[in-house]
N, C-alpha and C. Protein backbone atom coordinates (compact mmCIF):
# COMPACT_ATOMS: atom_id res chain seq x y z
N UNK A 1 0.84 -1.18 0.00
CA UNK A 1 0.00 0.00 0.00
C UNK A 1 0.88 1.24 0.00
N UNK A 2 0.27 2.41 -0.40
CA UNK A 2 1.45 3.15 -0.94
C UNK A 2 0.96 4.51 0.38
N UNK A 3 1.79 4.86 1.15
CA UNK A 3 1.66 6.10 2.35
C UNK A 3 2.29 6.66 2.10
N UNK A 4 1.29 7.75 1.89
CA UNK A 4 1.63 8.86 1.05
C UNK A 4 2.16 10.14 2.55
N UNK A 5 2.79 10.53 2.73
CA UNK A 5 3.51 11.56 3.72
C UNK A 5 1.98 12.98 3.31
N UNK A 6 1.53 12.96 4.43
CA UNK A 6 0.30 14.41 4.78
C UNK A 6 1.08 15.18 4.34
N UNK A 7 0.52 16.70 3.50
CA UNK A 7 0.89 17.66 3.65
C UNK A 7 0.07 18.87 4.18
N UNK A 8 0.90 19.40 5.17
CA UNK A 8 0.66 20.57 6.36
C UNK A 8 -0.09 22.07 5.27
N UNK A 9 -1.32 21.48 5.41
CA UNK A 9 -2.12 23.15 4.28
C UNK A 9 -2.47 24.34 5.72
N UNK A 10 -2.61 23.87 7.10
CA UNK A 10 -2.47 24.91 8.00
C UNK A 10 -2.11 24.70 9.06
N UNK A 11 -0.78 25.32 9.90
CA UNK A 11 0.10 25.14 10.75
C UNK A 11 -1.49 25.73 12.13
N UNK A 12 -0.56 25.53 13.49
CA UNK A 12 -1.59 25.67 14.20
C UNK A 12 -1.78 27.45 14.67
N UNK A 13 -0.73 28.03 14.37
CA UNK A 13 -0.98 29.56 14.45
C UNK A 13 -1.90 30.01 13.32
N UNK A 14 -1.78 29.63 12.31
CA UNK A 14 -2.60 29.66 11.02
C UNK A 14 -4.43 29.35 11.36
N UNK A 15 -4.38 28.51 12.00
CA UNK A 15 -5.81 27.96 12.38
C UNK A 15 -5.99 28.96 13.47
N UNK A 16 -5.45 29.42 14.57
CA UNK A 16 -6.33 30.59 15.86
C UNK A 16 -6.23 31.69 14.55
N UNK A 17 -5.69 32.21 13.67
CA UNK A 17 -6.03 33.14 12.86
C UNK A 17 -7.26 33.40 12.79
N UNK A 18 -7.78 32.15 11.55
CA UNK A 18 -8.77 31.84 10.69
C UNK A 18 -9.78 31.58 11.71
N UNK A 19 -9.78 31.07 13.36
CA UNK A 19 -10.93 31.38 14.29
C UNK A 19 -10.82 32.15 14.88
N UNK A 20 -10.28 33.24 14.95
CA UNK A 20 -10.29 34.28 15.41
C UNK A 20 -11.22 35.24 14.15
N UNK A 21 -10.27 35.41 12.90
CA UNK A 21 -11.09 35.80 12.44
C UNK A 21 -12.78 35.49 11.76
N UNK A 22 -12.86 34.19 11.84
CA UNK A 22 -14.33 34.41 11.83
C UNK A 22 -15.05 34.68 12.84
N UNK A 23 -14.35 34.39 14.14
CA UNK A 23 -15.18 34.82 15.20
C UNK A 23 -15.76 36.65 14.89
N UNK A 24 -14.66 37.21 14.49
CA UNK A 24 -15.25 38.55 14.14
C UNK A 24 -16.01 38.76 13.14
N UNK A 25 -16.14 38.01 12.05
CA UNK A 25 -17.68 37.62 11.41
C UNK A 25 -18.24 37.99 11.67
N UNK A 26 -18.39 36.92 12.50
CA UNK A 26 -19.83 36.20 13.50
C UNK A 26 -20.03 37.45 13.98
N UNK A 27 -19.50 38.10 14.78
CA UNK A 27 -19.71 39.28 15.69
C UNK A 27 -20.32 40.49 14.75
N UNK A 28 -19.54 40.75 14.01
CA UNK A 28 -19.84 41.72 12.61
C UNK A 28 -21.37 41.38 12.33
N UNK A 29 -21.45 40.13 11.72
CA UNK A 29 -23.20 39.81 11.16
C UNK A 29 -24.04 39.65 12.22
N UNK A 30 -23.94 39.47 13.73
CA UNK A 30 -25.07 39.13 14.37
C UNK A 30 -24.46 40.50 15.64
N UNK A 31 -24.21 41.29 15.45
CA UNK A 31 -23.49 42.46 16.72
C UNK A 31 -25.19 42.99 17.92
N UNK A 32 -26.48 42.67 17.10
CA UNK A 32 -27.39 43.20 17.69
C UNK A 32 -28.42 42.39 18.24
N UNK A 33 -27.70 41.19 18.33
CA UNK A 33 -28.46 40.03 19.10
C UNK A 33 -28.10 39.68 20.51
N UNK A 34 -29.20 39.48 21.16
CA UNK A 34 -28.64 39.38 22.73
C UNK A 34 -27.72 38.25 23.19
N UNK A 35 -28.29 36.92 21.94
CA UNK A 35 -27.35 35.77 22.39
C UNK A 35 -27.04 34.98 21.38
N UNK A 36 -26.29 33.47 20.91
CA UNK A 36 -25.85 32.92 20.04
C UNK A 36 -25.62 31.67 20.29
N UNK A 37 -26.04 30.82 19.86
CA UNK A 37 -25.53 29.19 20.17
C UNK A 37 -25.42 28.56 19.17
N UNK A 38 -23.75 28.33 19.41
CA UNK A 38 -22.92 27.06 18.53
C UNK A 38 -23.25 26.13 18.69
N UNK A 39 -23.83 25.43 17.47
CA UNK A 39 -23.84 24.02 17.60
C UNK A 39 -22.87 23.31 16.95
N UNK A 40 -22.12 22.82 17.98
CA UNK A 40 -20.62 21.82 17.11
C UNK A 40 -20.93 20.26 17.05
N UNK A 41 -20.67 20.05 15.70
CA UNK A 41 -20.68 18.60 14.98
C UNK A 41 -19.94 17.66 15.79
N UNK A 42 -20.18 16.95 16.54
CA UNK A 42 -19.32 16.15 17.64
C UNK A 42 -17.85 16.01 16.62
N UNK A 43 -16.83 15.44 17.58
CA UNK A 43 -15.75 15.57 17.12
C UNK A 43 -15.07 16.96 16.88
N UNK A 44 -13.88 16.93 16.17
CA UNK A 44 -13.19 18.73 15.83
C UNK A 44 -14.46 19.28 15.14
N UNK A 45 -15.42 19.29 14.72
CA UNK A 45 -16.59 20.17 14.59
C UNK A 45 -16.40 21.25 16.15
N UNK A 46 -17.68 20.47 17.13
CA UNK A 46 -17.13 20.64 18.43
C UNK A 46 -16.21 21.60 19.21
N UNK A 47 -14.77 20.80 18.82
CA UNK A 47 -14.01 21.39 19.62
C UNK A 47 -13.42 22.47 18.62
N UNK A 48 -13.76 22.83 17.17
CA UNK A 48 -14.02 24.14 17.06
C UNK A 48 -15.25 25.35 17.42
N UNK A 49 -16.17 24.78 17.30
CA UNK A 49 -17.01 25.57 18.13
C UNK A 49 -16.95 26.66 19.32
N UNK A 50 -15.98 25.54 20.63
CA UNK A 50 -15.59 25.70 21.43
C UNK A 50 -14.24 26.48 21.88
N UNK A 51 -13.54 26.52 20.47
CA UNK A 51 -12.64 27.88 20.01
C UNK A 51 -13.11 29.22 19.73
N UNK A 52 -14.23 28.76 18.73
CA UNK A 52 -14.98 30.10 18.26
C UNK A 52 -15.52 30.46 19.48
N UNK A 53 -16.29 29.70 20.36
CA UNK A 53 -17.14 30.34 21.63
C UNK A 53 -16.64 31.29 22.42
N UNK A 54 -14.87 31.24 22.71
CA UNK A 54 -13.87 31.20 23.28
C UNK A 54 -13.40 32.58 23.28
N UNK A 55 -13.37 33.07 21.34
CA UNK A 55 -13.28 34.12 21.09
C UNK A 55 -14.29 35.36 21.08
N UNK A 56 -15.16 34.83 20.68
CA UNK A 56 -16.54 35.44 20.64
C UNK A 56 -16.95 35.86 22.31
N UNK A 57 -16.85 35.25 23.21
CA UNK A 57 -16.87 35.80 24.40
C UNK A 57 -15.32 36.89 24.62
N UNK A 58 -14.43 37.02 24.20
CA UNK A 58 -13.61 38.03 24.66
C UNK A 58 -13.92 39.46 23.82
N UNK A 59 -14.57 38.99 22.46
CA UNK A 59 -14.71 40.12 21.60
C UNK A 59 -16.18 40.80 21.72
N UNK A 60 -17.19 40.05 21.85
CA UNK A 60 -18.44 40.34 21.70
C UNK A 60 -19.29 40.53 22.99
N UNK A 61 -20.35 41.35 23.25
CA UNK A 61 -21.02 41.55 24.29
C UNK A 61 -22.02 40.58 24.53
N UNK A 62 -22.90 39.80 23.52
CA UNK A 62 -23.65 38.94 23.49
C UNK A 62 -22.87 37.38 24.40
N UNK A 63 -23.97 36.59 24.96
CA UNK A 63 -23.94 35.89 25.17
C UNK A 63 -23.41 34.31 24.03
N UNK A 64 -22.59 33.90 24.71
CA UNK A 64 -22.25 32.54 24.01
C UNK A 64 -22.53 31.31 24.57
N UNK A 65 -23.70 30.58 23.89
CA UNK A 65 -23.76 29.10 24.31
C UNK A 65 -23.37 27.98 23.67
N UNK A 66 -22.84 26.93 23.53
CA UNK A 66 -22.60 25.69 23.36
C UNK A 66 -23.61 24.25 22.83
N UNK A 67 -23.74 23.80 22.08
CA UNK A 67 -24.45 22.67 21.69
C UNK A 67 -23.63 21.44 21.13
N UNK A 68 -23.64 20.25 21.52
CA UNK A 68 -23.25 19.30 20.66
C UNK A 68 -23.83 18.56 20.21
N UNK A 69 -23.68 18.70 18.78
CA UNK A 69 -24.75 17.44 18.21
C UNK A 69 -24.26 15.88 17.95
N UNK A 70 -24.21 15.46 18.34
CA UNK A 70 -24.40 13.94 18.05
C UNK A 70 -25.20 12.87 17.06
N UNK A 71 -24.37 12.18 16.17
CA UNK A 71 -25.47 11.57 15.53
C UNK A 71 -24.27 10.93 14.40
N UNK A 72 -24.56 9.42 13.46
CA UNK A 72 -23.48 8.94 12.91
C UNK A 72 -23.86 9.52 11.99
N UNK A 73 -22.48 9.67 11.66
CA UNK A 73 -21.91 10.77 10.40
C UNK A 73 -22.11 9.91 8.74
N UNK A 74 -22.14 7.97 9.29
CA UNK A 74 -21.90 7.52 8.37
C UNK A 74 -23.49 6.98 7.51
N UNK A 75 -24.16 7.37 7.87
CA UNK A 75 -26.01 7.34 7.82
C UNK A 75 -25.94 7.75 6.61
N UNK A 76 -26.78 6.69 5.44
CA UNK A 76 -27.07 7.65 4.24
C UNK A 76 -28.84 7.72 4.17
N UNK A 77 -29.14 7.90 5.56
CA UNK A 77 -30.19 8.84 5.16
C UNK A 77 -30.55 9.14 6.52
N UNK A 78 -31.27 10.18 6.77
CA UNK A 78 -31.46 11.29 7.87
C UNK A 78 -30.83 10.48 9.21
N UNK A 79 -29.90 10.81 10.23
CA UNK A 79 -29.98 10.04 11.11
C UNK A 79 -30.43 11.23 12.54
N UNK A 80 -30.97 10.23 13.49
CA UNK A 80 -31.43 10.62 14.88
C UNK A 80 -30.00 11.76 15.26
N UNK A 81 -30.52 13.14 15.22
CA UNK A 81 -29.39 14.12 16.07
C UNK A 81 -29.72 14.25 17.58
N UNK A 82 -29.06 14.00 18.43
CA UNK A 82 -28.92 14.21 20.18
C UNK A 82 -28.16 15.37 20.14
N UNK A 83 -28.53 15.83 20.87
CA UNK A 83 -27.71 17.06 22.01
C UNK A 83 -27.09 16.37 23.34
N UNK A 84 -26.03 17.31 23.17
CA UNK A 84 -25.38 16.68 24.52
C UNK A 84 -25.60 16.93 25.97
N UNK A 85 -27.18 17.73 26.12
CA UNK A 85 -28.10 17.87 27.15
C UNK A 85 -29.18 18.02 26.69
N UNK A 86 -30.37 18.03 27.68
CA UNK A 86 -31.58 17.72 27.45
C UNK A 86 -32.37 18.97 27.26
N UNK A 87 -33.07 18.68 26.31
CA UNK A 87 -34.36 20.62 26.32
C UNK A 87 -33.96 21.27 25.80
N UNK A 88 -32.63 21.29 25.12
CA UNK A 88 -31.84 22.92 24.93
C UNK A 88 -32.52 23.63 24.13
N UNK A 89 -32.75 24.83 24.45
CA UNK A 89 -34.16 25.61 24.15
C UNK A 89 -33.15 26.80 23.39
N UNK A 90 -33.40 26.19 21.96
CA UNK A 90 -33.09 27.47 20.67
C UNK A 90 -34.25 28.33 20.43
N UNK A 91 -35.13 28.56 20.82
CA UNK A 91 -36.31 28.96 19.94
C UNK A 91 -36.04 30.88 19.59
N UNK A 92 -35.78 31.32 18.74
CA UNK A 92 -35.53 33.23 18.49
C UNK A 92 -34.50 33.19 18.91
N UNK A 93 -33.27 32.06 18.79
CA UNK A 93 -32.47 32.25 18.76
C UNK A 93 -31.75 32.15 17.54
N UNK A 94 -30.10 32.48 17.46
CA UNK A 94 -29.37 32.55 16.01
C UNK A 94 -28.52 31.53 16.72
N UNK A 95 -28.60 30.06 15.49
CA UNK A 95 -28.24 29.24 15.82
C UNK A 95 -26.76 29.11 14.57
N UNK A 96 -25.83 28.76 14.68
CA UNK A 96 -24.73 28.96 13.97
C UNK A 96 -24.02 27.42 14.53
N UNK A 97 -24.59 26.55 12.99
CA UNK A 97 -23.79 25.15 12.71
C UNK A 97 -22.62 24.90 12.72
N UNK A 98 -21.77 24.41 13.97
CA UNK A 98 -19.91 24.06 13.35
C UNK A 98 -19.47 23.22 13.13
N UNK A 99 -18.70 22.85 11.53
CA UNK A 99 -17.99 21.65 11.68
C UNK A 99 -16.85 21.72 11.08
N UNK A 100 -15.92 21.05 11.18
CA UNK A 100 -14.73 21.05 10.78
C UNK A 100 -14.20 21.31 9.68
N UNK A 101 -15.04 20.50 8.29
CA UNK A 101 -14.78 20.33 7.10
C UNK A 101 -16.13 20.48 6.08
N UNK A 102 -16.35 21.09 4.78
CA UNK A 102 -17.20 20.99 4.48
C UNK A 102 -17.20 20.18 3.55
N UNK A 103 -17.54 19.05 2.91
CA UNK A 103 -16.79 18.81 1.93
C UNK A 103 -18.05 18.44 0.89
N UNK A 104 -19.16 17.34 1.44
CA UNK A 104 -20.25 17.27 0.20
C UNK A 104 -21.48 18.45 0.55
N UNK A 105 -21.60 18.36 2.05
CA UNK A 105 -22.66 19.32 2.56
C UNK A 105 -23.48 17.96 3.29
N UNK A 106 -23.47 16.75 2.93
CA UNK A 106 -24.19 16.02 4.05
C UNK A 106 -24.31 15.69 5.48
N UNK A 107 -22.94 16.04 5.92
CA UNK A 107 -23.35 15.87 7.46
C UNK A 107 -24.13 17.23 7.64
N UNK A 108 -23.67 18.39 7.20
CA UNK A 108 -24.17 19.49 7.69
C UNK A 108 -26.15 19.79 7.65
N UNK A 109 -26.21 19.50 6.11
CA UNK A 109 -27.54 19.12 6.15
C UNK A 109 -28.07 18.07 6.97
N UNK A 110 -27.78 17.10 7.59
CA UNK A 110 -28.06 16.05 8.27
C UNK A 110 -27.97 16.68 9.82
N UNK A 111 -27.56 18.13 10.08
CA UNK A 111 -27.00 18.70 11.43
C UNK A 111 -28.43 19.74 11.17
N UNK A 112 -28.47 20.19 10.31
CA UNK A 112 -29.49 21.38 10.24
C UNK A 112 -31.00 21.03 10.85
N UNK A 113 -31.32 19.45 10.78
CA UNK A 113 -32.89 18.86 11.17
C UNK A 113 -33.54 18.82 11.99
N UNK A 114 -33.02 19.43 13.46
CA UNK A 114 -33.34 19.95 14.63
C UNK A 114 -33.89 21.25 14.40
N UNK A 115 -33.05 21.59 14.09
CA UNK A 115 -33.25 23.51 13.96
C UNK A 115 -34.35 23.95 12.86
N UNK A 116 -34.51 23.17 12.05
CA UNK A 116 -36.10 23.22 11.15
C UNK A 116 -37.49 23.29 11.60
N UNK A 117 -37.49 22.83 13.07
CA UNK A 117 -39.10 22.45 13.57
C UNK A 117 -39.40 23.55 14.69
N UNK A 118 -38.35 24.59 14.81
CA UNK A 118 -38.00 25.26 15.36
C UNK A 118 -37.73 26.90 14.89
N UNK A 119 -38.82 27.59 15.58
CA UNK A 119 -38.32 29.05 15.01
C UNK A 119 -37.13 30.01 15.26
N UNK A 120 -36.32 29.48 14.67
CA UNK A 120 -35.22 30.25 15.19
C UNK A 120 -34.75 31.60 14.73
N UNK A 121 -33.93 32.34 15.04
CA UNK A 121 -33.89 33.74 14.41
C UNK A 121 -33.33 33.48 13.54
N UNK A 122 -31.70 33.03 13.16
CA UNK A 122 -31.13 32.28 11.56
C UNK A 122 -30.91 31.47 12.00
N UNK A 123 -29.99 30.93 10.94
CA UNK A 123 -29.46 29.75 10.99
C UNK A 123 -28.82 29.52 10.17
N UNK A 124 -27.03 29.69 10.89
CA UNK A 124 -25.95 30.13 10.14
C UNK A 124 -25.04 28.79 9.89
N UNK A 125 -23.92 28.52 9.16
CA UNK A 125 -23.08 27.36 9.34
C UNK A 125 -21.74 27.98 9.27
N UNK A 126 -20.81 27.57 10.15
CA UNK A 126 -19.29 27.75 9.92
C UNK A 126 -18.96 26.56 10.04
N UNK A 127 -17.48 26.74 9.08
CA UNK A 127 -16.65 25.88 8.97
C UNK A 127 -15.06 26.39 8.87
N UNK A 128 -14.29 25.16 8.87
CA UNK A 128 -12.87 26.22 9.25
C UNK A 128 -12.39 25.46 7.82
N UNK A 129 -12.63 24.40 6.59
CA UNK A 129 -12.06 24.26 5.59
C UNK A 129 -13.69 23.84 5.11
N UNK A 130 -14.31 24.33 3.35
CA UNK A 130 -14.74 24.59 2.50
C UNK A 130 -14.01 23.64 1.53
N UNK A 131 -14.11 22.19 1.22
CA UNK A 131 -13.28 21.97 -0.08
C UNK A 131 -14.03 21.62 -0.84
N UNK A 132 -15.17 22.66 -1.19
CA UNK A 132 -15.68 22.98 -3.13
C UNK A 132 -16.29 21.78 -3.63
N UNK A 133 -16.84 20.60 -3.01
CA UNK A 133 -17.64 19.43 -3.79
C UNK A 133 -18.70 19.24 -2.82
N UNK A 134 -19.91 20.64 -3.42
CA UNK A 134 -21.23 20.86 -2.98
C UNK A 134 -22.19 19.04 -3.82
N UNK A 135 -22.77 18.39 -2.85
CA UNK A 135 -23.42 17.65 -3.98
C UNK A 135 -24.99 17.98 -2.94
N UNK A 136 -24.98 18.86 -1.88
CA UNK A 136 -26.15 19.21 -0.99
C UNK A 136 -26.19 20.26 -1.14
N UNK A 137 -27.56 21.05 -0.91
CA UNK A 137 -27.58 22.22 -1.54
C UNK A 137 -27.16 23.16 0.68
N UNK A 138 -26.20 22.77 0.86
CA UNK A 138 -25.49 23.42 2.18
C UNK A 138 -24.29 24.39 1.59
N UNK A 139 -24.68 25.73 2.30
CA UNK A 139 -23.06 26.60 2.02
C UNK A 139 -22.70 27.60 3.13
N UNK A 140 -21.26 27.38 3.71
CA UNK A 140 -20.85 27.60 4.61
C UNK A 140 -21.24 29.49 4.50
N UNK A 141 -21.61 29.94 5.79
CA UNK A 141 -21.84 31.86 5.99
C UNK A 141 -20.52 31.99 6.15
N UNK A 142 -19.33 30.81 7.19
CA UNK A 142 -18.26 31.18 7.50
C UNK A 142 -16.88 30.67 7.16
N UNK A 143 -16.28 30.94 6.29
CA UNK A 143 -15.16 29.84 6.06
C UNK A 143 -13.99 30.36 6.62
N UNK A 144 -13.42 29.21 7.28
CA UNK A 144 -11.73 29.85 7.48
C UNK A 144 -11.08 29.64 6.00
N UNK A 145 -11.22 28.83 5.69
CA UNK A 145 -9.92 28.66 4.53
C UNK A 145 -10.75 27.83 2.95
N UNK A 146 -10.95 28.24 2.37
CA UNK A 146 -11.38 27.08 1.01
C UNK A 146 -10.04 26.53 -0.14
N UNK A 147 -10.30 25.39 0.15
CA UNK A 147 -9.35 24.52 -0.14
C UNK A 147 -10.14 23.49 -1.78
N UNK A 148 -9.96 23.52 -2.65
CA UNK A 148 -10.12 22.96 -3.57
C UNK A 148 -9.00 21.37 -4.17
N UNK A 149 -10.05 20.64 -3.86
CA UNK A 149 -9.68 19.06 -3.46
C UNK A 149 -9.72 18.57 -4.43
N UNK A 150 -9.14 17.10 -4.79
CA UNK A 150 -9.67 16.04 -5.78
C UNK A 150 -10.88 14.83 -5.13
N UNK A 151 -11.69 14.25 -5.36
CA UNK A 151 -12.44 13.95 -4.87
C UNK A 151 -12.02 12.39 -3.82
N UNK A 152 -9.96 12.11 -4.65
CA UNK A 152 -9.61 10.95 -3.65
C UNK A 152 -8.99 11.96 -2.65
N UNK A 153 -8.57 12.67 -2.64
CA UNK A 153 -7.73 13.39 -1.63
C UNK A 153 -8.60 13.95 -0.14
N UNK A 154 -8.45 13.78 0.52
CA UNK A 154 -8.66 13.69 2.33
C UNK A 154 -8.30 14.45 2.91
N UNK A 155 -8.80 15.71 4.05
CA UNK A 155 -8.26 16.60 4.48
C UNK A 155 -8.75 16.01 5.81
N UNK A 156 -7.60 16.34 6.28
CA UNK A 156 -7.78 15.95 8.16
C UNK A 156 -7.89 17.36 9.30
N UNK A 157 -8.46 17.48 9.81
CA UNK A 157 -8.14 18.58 10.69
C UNK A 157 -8.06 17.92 12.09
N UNK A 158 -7.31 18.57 12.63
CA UNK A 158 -6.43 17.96 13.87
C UNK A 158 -6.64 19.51 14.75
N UNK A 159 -7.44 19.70 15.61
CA UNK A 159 -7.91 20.98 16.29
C UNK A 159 -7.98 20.16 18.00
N UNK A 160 -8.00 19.06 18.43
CA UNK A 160 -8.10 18.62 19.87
C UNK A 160 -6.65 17.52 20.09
N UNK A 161 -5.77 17.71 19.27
CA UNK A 161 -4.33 17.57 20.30
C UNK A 161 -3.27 18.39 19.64
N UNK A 162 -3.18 19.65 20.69
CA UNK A 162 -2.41 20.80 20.87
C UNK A 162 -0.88 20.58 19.91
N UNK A 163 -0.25 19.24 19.76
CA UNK A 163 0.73 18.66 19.62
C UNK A 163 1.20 18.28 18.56
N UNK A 164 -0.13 17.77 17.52
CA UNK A 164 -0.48 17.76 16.17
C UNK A 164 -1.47 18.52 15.38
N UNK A 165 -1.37 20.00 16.30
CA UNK A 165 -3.07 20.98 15.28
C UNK A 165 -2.47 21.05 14.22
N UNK A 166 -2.90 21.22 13.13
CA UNK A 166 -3.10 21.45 12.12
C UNK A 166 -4.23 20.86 10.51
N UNK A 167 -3.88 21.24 9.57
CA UNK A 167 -4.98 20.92 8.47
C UNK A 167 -3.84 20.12 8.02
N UNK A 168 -4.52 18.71 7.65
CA UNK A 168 -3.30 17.96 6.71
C UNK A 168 -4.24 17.85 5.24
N UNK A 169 -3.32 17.84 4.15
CA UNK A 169 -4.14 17.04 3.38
C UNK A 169 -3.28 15.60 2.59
N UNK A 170 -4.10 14.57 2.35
CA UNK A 170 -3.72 13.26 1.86
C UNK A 170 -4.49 12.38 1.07
């Protein structure tokens, strides 16, 4: 089998950039709302979220809450989404989708099916890599970086061990 050596498309100073700066986005497009809840795609979805939350509370006056959604990623058709507590009450709120990678738009659409039955004020999606093979009609409000892929090539993001952050691609 042929192992192919990752190559490093974003070092880990490169990545607090790109969440930093969308955190000011975020802040920019929603500055007149009282509050905001991330919902992060379990996994580095998640624990970007929990970056963006991070920033967004040092920059912004609004309130920042937390959501994790749960649910297999590998489902080809709608699967059951959990929260990682019970009730969590979005309703007139601006709910802003996070996940790591965008790549067909299906998990994300598959993340959005909660927040449909539900009046919420928007309902935004960030992502920290965009790689350009829409086959769902999902498109990121926030991108850190758009990366244009081949459809064998694999981008990893590595955002929850400090030791190996970065964007690989392979």
């Amino acid at each position: 089998m042929n192992h192919v050596q990752p190559t490093l498309i974003l070092n880990a100073e490169q990545i607090h950039q790109k969440i930093r700066r969308i955190a000011f986005q975020i802040y920019e497009n929603n500055f007149e709302e009282p509050a905001l809840l991330l919902a992060g795609i379990s996994g580095e979805g998640y624990v970007l979220a929990q970056a963006l939350a991070r920033e967004l509370q040092a920059i912004a006056p609004f309130s920042v809450s937390l959501l994790q959604l749960n649910f297999d990623k590998k489902q080809v058709a709608q699967p059951i989404v959990q929260f990682d507590r019970p009730s969590a009450d979005y309703t007139d709120t601006v709910v802003i989708v996070v996940d790591d990678v965008l790549y067909t738009g299906r998990t994300l659409a598959f993340s959005l099916q909660p927040f449909l039955s539900v009046p919420v004020r928007k309902l935004q999606v960030a992502v920290l890599i965009d790689r350009n093979h829409p086959r769902y009609p999902v498109a990121a409000d926030y991108k850190g970086y758009e990366l244009s892929t081949t459809l064998t090539e694999h981008v990893d993001v590595v955002l929850s061990d400090e030791n190996r952050m970065g964007v690989y691609l392979r």
